[in-house]
N, C-alpha and C. Protein backbone atom coordinates (compact mmCIF):
# COMPACT_ATOMS: atom_id res chain seq x y z
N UNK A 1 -17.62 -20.75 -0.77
CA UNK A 1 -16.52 -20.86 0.16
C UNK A 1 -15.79 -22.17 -0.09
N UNK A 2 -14.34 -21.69 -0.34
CA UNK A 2 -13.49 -23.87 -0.36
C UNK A 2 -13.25 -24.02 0.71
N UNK A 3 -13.81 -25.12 1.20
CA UNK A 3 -13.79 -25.89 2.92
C UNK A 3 -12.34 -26.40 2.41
N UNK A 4 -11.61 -26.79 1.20
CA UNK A 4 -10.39 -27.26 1.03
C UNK A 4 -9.12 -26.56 1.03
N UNK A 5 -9.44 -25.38 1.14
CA UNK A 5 -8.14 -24.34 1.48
C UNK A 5 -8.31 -24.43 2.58
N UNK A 6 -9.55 -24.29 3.79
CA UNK A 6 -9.31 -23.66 5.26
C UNK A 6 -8.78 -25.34 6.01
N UNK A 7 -9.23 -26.45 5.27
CA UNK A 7 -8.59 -27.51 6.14
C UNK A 7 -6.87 -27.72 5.51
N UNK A 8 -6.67 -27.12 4.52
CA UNK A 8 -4.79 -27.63 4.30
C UNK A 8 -4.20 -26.30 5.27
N UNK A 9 -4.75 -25.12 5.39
CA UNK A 9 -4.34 -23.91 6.50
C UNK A 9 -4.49 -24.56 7.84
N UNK A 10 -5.42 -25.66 8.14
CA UNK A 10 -5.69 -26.23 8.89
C UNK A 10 -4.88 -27.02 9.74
N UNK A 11 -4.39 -27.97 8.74
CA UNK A 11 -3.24 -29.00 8.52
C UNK A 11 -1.82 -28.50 9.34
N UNK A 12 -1.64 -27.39 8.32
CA UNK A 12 -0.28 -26.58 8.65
C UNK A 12 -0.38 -26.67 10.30
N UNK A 13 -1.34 -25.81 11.15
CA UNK A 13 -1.43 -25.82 12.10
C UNK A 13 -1.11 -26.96 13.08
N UNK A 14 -1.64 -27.71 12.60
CA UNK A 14 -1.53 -29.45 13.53
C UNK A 14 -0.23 -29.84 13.56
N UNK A 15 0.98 -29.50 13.22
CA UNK A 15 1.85 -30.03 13.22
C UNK A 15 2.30 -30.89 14.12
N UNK A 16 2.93 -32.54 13.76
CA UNK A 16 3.17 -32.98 14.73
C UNK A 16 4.90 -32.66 15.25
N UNK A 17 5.49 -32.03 14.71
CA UNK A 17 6.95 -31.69 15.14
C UNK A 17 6.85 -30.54 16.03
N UNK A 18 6.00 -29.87 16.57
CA UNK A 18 6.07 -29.00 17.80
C UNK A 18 6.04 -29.60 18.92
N UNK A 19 7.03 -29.19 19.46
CA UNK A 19 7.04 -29.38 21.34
C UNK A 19 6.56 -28.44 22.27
N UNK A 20 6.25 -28.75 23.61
CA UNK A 20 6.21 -27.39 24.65
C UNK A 20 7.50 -27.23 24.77
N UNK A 21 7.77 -26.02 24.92
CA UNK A 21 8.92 -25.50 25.79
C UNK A 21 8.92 -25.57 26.95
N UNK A 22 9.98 -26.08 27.74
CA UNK A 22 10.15 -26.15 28.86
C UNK A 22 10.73 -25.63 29.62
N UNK A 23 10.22 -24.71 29.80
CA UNK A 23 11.04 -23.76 31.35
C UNK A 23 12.17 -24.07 32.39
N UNK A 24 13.25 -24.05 32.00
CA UNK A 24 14.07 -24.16 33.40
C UNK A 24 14.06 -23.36 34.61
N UNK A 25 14.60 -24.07 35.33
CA UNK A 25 14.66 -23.29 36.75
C UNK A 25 15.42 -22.16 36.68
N UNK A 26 14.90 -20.86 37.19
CA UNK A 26 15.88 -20.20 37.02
C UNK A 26 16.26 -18.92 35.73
N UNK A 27 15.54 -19.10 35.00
CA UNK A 27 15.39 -19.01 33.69
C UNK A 27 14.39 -17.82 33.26
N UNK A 28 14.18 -16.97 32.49
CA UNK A 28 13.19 -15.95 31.74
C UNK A 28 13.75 -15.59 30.36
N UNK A 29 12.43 -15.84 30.23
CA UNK A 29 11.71 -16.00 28.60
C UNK A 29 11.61 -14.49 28.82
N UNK A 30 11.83 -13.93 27.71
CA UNK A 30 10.68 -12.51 27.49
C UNK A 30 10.40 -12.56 25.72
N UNK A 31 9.41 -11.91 24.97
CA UNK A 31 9.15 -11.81 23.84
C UNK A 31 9.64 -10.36 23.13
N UNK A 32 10.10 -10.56 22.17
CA UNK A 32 10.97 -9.62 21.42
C UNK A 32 10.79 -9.15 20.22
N UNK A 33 10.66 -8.01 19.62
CA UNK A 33 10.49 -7.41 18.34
C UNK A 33 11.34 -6.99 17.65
N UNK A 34 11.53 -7.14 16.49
CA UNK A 34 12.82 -6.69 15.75
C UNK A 34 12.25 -6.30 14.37
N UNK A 35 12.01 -4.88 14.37
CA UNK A 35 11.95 -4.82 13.03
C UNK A 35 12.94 -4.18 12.51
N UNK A 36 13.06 -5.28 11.20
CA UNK A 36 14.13 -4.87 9.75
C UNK A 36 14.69 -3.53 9.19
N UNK A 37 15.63 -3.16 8.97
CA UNK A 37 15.82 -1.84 8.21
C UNK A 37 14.90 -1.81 7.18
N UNK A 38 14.22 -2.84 6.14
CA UNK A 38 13.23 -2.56 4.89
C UNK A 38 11.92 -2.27 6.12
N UNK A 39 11.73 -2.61 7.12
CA UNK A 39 10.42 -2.49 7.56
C UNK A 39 10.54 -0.86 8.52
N UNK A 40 11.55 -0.79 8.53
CA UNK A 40 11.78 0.89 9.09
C UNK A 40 11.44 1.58 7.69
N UNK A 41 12.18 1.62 6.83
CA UNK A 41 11.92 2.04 5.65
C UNK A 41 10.63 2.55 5.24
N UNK A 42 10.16 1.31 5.23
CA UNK A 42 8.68 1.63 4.80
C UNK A 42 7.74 2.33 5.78
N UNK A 43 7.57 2.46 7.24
CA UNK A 43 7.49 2.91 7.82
C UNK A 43 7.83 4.59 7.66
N UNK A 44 8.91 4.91 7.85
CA UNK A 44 9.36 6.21 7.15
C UNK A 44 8.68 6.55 5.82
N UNK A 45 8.61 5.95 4.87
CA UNK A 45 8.00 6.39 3.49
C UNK A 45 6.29 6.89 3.88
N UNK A 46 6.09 5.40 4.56
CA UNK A 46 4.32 5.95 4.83
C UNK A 46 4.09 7.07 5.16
N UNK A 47 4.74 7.63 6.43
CA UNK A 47 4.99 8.71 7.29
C UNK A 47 4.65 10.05 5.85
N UNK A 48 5.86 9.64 5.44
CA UNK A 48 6.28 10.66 4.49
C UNK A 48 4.62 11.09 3.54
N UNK A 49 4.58 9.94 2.72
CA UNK A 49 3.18 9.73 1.85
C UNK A 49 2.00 10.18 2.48
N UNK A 50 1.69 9.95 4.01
CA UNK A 50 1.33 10.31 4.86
C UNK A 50 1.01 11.64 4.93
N UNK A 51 1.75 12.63 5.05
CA UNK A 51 2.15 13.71 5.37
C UNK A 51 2.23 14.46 3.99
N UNK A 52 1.93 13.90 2.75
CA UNK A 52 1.90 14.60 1.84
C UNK A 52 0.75 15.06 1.23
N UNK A 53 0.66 16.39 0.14
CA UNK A 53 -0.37 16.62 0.23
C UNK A 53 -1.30 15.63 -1.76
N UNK A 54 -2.18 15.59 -1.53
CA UNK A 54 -2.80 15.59 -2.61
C UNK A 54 -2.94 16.14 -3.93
N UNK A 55 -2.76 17.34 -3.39
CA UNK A 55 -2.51 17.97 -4.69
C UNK A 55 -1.43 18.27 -4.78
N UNK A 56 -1.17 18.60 -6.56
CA UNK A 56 0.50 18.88 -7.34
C UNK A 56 -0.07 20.50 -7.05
N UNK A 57 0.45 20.91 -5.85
CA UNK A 57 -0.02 22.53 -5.74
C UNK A 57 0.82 23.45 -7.66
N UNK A 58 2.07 22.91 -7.51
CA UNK A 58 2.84 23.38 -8.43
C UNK A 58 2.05 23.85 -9.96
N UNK A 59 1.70 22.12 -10.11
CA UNK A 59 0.72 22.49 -11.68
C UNK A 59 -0.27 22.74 -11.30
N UNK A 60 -1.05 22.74 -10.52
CA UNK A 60 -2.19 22.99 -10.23
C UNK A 60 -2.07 24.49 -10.45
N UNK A 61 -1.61 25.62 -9.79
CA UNK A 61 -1.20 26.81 -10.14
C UNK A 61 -0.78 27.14 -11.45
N UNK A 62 -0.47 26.27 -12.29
CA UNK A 62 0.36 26.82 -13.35
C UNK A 62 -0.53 26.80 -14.06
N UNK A 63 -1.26 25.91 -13.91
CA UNK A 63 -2.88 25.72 -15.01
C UNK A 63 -3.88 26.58 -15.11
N UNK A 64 -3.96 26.92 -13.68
CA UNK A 64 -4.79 28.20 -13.22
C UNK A 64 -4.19 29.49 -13.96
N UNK A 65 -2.89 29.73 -13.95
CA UNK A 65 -2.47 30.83 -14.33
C UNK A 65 -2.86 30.85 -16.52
N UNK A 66 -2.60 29.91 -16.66
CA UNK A 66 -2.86 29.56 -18.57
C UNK A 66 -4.53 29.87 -18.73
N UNK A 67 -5.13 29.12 -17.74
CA UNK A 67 -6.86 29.84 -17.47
C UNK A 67 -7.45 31.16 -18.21
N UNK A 68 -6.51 31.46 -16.68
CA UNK A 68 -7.08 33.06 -16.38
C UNK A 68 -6.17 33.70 -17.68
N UNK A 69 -5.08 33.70 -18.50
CA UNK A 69 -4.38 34.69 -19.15
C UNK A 69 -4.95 33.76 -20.43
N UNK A 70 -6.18 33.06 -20.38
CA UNK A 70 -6.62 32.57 -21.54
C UNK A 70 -5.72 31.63 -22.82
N UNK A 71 -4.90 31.40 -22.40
CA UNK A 71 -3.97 30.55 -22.98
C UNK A 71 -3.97 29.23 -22.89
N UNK A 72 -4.74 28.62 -22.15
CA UNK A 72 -4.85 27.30 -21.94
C UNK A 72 -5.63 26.51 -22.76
N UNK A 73 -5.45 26.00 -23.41
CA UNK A 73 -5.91 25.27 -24.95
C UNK A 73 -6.18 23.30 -24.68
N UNK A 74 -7.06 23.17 -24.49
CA UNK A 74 -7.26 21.63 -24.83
C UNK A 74 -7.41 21.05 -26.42
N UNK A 75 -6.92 19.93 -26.15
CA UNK A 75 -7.15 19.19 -27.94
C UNK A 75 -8.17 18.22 -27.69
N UNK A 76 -9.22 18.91 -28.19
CA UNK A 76 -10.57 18.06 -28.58
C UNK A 76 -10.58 16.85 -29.14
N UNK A 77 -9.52 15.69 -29.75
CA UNK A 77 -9.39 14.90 -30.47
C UNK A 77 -9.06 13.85 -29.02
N UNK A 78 -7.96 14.13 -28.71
CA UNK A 78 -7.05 13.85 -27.41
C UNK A 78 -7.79 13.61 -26.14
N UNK A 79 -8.56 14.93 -25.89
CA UNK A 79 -9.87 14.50 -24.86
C UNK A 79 -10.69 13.63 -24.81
N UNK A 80 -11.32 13.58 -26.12
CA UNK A 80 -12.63 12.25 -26.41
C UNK A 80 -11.55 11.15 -27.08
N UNK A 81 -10.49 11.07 -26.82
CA UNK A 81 -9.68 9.81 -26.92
C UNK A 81 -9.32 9.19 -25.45
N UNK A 82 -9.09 10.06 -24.63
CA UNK A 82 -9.22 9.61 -23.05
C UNK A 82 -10.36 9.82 -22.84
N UNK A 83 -11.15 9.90 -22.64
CA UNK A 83 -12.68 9.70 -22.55
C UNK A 83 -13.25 8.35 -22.99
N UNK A 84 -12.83 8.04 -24.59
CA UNK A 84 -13.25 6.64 -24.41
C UNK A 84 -12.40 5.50 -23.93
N UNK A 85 -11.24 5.49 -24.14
CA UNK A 85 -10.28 5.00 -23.63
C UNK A 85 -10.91 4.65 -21.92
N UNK A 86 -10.89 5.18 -20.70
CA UNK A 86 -11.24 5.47 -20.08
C UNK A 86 -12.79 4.21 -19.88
N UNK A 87 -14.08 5.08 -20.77
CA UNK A 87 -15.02 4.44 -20.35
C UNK A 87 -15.75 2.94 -21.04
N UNK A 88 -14.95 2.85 -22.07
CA UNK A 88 -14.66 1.62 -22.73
C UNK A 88 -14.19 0.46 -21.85
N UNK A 89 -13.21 0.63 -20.87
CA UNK A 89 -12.94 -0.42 -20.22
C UNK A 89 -13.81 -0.72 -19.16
N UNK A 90 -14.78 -0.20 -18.75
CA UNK A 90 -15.54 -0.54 -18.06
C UNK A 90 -16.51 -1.24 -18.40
């Protein structure tokens, strides 16, 4: 653990240029949220990503169909080239 990162995070905190705020008479504070059009955004995307599914139903079917009508051909060279590729970096 660096005890020297959590005391300069530390530091930051202590600042001596903060004041209290001082309440006038008369007066209300309330606390306020504003989020950004990029933070709507992303919000919306999650949603979206969210809501999507996992599988490529599309190829997933199309592969199935090359299967079954026996047409679906792998290259043995290509395979055990992603294969080691793959477990080599580990």
């Amino acid at each position: 653990m660096r005890i020297e990162a959590y005391n300069q995070v530390q530091q930051l905190y202590r600042s001596s240029n903060s004041k209290p705020v001082k309440k006038e008479s008369g007066t209300s504070f309330s606390d306020q949220l504003q989020i950004s059009s990029a933070g709507k955004d992303i919000q919306a995307l999650k949603q979206a990503v969210k809501g999507a599914s996992d599988v490529r139903e599309d190829l997933v079917a199309s592969i199935k169909e090359r299967i079954d009508n026996g047409t679906y051909s792998v290259d043995a060279g290509s395979f055990a080239a992603k294969l080691y590729e793959r477990y080599s970096n580990n």
